[in-house]
N, C-alpha and C. Protein backbone atom coordinates (compact mmCIF):
# COMPACT_ATOMS: atom_id res chain seq x y z
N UNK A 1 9.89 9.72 -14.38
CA UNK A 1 8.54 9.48 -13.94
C UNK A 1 7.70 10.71 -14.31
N UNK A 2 6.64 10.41 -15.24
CA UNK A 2 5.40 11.73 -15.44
C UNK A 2 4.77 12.04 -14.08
N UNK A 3 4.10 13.33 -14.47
CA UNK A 3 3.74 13.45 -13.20
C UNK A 3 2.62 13.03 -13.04
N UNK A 4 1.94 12.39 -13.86
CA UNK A 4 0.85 11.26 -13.62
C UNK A 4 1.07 10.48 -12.38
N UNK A 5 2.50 9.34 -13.00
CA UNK A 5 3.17 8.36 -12.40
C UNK A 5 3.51 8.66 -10.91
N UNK A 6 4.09 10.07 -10.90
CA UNK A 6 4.25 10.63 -9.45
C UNK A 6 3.34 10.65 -8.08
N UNK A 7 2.22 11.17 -8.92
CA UNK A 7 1.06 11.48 -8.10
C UNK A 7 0.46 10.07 -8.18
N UNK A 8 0.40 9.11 -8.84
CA UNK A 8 -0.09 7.39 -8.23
C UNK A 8 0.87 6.71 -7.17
N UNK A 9 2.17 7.08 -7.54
CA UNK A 9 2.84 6.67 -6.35
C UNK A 9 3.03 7.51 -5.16
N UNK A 10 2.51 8.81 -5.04
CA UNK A 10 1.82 9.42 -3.62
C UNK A 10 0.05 8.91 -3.24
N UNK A 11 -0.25 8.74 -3.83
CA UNK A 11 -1.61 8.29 -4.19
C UNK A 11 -1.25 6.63 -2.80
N UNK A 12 -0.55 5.80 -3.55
CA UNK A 12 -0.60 4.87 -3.10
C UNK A 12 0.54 4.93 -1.68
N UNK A 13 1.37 5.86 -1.39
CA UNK A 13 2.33 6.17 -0.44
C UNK A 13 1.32 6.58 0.91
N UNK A 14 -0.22 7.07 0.31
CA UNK A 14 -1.45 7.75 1.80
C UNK A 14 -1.94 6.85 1.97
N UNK A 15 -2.08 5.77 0.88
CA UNK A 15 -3.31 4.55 1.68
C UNK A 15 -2.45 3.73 2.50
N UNK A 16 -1.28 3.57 2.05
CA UNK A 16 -0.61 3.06 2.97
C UNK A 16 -0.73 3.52 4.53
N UNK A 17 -0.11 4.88 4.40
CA UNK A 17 -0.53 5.47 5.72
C UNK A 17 -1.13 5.50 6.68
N UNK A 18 -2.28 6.10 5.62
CA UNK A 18 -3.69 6.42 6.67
C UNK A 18 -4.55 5.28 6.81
N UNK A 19 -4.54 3.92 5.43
CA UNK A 19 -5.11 3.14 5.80
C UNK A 19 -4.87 1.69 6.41
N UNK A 20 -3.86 1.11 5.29
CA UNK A 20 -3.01 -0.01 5.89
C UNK A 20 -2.67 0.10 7.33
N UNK A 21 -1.24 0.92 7.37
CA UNK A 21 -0.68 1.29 8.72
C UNK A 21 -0.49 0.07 9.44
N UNK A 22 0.09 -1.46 9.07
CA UNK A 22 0.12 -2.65 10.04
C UNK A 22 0.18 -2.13 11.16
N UNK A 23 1.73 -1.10 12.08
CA UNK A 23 1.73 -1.35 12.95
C UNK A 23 1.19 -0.26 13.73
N UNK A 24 0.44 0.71 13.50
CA UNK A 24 -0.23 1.74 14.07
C UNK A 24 0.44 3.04 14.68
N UNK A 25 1.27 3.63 13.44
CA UNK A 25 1.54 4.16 13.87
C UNK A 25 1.34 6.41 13.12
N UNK A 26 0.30 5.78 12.51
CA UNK A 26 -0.42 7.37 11.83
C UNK A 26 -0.53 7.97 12.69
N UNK A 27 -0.55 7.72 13.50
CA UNK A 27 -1.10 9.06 14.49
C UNK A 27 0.23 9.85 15.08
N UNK A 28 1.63 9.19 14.65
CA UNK A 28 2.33 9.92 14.88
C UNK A 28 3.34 10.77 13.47
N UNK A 29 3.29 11.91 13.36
CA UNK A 29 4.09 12.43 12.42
C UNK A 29 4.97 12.06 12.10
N UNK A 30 6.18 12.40 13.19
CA UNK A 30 7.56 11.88 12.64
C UNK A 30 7.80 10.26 12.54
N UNK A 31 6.59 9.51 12.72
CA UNK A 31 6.78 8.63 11.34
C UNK A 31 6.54 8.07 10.07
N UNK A 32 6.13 9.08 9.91
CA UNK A 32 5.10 9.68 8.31
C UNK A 32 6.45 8.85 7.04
N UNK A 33 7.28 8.38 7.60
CA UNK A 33 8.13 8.09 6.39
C UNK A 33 8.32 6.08 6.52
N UNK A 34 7.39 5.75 7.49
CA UNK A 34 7.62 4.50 7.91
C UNK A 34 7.22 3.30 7.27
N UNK A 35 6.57 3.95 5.98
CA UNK A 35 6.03 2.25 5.28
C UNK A 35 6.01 3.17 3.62
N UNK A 36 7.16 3.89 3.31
CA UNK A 36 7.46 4.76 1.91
C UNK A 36 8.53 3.32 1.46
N UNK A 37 9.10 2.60 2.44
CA UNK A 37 9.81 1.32 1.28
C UNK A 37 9.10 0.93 0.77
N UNK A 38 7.91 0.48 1.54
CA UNK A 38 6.77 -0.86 0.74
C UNK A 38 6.21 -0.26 -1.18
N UNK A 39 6.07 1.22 -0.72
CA UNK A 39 5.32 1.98 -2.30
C UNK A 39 6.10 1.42 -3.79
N UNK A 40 7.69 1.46 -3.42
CA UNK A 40 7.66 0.78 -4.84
C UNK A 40 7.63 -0.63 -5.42
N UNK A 41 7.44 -1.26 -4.32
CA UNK A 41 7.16 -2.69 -4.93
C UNK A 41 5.39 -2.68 -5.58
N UNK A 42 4.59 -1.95 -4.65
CA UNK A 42 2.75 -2.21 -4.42
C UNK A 42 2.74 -1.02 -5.79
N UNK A 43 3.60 -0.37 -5.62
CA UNK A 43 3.20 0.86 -6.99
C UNK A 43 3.56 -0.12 -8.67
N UNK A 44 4.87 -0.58 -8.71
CA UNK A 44 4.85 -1.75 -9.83
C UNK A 44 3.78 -2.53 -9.74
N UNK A 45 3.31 -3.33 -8.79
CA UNK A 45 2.18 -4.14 -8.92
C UNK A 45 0.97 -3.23 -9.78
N UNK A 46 0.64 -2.33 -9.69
CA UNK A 46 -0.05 -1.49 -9.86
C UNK A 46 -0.30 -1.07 -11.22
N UNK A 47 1.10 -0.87 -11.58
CA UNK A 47 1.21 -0.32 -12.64
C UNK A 47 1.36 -1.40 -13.82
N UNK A 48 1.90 -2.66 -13.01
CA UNK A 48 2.10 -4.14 -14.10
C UNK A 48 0.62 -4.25 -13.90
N UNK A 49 -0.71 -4.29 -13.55
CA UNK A 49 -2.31 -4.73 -14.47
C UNK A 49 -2.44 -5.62 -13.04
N UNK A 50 -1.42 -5.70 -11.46
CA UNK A 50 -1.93 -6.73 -10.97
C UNK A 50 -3.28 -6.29 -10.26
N UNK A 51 -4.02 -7.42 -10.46
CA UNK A 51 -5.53 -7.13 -9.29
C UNK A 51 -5.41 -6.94 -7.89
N UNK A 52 -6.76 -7.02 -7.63
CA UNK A 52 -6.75 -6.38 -5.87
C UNK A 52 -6.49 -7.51 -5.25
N UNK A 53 -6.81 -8.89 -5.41
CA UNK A 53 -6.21 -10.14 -5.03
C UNK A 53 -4.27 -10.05 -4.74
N UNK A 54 -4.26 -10.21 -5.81
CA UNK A 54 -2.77 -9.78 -5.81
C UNK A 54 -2.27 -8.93 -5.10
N UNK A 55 -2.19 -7.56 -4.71
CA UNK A 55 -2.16 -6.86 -4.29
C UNK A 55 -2.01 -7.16 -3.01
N UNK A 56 -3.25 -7.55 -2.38
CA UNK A 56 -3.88 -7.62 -1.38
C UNK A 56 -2.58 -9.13 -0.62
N UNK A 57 -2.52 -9.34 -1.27
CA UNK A 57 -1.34 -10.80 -0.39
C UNK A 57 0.00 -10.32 -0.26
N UNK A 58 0.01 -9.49 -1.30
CA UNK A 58 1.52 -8.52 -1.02
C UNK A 58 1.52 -8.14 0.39
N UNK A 59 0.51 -7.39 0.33
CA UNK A 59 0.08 -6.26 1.25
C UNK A 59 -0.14 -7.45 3.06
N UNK A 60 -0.53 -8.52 2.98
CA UNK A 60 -0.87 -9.21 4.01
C UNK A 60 1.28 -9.85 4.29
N UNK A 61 1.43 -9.82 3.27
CA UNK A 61 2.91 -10.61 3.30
C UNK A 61 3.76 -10.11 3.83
N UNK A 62 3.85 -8.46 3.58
CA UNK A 62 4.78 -7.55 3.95
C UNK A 62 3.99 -7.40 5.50
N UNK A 63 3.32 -7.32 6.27
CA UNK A 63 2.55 -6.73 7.11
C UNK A 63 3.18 -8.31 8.12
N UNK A 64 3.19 -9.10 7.79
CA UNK A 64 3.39 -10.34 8.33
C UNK A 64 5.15 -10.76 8.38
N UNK A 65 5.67 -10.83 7.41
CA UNK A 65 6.67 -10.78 7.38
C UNK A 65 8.12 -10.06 7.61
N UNK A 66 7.80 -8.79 7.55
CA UNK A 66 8.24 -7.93 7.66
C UNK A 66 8.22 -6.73 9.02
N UNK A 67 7.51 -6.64 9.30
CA UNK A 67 6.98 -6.08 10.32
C UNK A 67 6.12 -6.94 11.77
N UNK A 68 5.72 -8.26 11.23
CA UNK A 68 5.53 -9.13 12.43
C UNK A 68 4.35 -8.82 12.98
N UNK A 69 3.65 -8.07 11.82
CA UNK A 69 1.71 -8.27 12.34
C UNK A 69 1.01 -9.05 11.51
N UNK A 70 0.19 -8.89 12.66
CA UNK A 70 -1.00 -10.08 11.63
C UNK A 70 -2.35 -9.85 11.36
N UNK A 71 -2.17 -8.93 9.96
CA UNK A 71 -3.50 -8.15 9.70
C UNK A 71 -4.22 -9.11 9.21
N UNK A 72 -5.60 -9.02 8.97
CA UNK A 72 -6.12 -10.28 8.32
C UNK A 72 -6.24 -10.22 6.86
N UNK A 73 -6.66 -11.16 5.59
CA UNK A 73 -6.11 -10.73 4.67
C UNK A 73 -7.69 -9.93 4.16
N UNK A 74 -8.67 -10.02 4.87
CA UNK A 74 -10.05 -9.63 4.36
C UNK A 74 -9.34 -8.38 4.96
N UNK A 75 -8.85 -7.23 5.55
CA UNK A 75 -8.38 -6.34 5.67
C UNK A 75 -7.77 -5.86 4.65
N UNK A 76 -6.48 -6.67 4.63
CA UNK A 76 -5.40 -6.15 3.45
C UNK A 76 -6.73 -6.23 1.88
N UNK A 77 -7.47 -7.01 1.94
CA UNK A 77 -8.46 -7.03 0.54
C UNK A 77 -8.96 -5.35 0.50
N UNK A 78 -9.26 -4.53 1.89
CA UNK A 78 -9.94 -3.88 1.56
C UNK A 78 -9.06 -2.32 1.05
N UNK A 79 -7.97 -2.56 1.48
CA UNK A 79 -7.10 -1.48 1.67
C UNK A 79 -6.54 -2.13 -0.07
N UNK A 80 -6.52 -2.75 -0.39
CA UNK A 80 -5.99 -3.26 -1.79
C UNK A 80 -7.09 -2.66 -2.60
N UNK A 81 -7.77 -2.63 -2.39
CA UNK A 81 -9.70 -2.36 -3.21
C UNK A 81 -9.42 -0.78 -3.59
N UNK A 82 -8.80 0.07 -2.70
CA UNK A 82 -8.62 1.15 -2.98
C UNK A 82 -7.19 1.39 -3.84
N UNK A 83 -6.25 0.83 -3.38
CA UNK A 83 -5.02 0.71 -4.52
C UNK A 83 -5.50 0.64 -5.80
N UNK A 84 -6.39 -0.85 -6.02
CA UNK A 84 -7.01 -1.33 -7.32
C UNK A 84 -7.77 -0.61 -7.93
N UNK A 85 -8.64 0.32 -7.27
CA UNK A 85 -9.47 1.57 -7.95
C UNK A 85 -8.44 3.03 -8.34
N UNK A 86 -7.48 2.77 -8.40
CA UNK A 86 -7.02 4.12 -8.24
C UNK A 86 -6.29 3.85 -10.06
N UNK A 87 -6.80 4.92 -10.70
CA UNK A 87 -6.50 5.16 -12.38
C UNK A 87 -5.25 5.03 -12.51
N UNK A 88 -4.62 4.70 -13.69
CA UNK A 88 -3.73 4.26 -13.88
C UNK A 88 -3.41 4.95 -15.65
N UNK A 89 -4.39 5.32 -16.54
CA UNK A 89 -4.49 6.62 -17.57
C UNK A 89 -5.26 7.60 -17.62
């Protein structure tokens, strides 16, 4: 991995964090490592050309499925909006 590649998949490892966060839990440190599985599936998406649509249903799927919340997907759209803006060369 370049360190381009590195720094998009930390890039996309904070929005997760600080913004997604299904089950609310940023505000605590020691679980700063709690949604680092989801990055390499949403980081391939990313890097395969998918849109913020796309993205964005991942992002509602895993949040729903996985974890058993129910963000809405005009949420997950917006937190995808920033994935989707983030350079890629």
């Amino acid at each position: 991995m370049s360190k381009f590649e590195h720094d998009l998949f930390n890039e996309i490892d904070k929005i997760l964090w600080r913004n997604w966060d299904p089950i609310g839990l940023n505000r605590i440190p020691g679980c700063r490592d709690e949604y680092r599985d989801y990055v390499p599936e949403i980081y391939r998406l990313k890097m395969s050309g998918s849109d913020q649509e796309t993205i964005a249903l991942k992002l509602y799927e895993l949040a729903l499925d996985e974890m058993g919340t129910e963000l809405t997907i005009e949420f997950c759209r917006q937190v995808a909006g920033r994935i989707a803006g983030l350079k890629t060369d």
